[in-house]
Protein backbone atom coordinates (compact mmCIF):
# COMPACT_ATOMS: atom_id res chain seq x y z
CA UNK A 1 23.79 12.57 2.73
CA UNK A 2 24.29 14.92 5.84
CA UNK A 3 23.78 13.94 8.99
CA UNK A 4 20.28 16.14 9.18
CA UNK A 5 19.15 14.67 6.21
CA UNK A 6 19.59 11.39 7.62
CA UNK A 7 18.00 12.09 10.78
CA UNK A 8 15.35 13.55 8.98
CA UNK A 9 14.92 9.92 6.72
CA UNK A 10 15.56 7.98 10.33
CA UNK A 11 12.25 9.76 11.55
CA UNK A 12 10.00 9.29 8.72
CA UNK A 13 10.63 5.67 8.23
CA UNK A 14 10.10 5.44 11.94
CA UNK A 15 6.83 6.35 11.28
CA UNK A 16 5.97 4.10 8.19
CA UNK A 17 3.96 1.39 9.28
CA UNK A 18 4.15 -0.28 5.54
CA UNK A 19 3.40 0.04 1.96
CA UNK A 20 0.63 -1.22 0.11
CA UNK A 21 0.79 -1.72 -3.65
CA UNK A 22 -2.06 -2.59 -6.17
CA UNK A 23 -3.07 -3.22 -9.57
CA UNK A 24 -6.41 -2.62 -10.74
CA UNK A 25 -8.24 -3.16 -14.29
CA UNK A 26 -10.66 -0.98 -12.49
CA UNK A 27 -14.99 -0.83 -11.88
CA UNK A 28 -17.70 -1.35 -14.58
CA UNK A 29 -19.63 1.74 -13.48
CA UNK A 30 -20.93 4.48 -15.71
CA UNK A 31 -17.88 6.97 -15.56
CA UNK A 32 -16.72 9.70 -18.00
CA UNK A 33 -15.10 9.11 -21.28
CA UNK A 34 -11.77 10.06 -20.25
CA UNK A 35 -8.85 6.69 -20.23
CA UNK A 36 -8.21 6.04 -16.60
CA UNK A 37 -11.37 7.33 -15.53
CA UNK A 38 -13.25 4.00 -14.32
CA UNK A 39 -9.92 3.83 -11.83
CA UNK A 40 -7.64 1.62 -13.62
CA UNK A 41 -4.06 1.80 -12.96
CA UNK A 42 -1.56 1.24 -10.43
CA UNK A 43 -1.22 2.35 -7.13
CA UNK A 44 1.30 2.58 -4.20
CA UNK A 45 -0.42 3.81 -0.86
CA UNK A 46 2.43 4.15 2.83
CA UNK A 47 0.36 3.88 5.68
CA UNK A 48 1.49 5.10 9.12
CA UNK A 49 1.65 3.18 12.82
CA UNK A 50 2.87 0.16 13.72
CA UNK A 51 3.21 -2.71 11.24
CA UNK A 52 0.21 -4.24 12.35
CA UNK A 53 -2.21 -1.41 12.72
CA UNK A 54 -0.45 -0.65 8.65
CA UNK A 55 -1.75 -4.28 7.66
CA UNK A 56 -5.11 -3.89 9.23
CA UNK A 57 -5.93 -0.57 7.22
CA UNK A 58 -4.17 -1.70 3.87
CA UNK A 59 -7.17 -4.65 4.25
CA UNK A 60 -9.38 -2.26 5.20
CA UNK A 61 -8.79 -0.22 1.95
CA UNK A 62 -9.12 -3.38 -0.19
CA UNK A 63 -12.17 -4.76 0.96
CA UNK A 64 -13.35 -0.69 0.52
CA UNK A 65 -12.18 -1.18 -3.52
CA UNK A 66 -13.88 -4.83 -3.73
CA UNK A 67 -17.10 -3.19 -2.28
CA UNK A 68 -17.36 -0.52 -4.54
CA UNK A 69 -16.87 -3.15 -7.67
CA UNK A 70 -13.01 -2.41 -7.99
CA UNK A 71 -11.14 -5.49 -9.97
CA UNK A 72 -8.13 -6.00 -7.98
CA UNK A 73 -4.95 -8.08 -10.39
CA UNK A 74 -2.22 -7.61 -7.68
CA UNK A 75 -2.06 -6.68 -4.40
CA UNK A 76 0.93 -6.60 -2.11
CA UNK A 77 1.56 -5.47 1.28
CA UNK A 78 5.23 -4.96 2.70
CA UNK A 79 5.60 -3.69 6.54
CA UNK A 80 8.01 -1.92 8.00
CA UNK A 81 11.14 -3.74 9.46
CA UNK A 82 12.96 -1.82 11.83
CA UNK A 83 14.70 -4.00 13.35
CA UNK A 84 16.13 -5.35 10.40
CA UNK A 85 16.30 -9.00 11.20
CA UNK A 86 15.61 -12.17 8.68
CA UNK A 87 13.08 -13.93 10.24
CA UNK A 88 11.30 -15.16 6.69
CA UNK A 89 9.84 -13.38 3.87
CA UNK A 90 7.91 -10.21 4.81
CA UNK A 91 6.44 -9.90 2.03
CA UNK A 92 1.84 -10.71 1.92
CA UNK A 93 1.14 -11.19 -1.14
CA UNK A 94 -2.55 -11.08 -2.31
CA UNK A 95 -3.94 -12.21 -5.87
């Protein structure tokens, strides 16, 4: 990796705030015929900010899902460490 390219990976994860990951068996609404279509699936979302301001919108975006009738199976939230230090699991796990 050149020194650019690392720069360029230093800046972006700068910005990541965290990463929000979720299953879903999807909503029971009238939808088309086509698989996938009522939402199911698995998702991956990177929100931007600070770790905190990450967490509150990843909840935000949940409770958005469980409104609209989504059935959530897994959810996990993972912020952004920059620092690097153990301090405890960071992982927020959500079932």
């Amino acid at each position: 990796m050149s020194e650019a390219q690392y720069n360029e990976l230093s800046e972006l994860t700068a910005m990541l705030g965290g990463v929000l990951s979720y299953s879903t068996t999807g909503h029971n609404k009238p939808c088309g015929q086509t698989i996938g279509s009522n939402g199911c699936g698995d998702y991956c979302i990177l929100f931007g900010g600070s770790p905190d301001e990450a967490w509150r919108q990843s909840q935000d975006h949940i409770r958005t899902l469980e409104k609209e009738g989504y059935k959530l199976t897994a959810v996990v939230f993972v912020p952004n460490d920059p620092d690097g230090g153990y301090y405890g699991n960071p992982l927020q796990v959500r079932v």
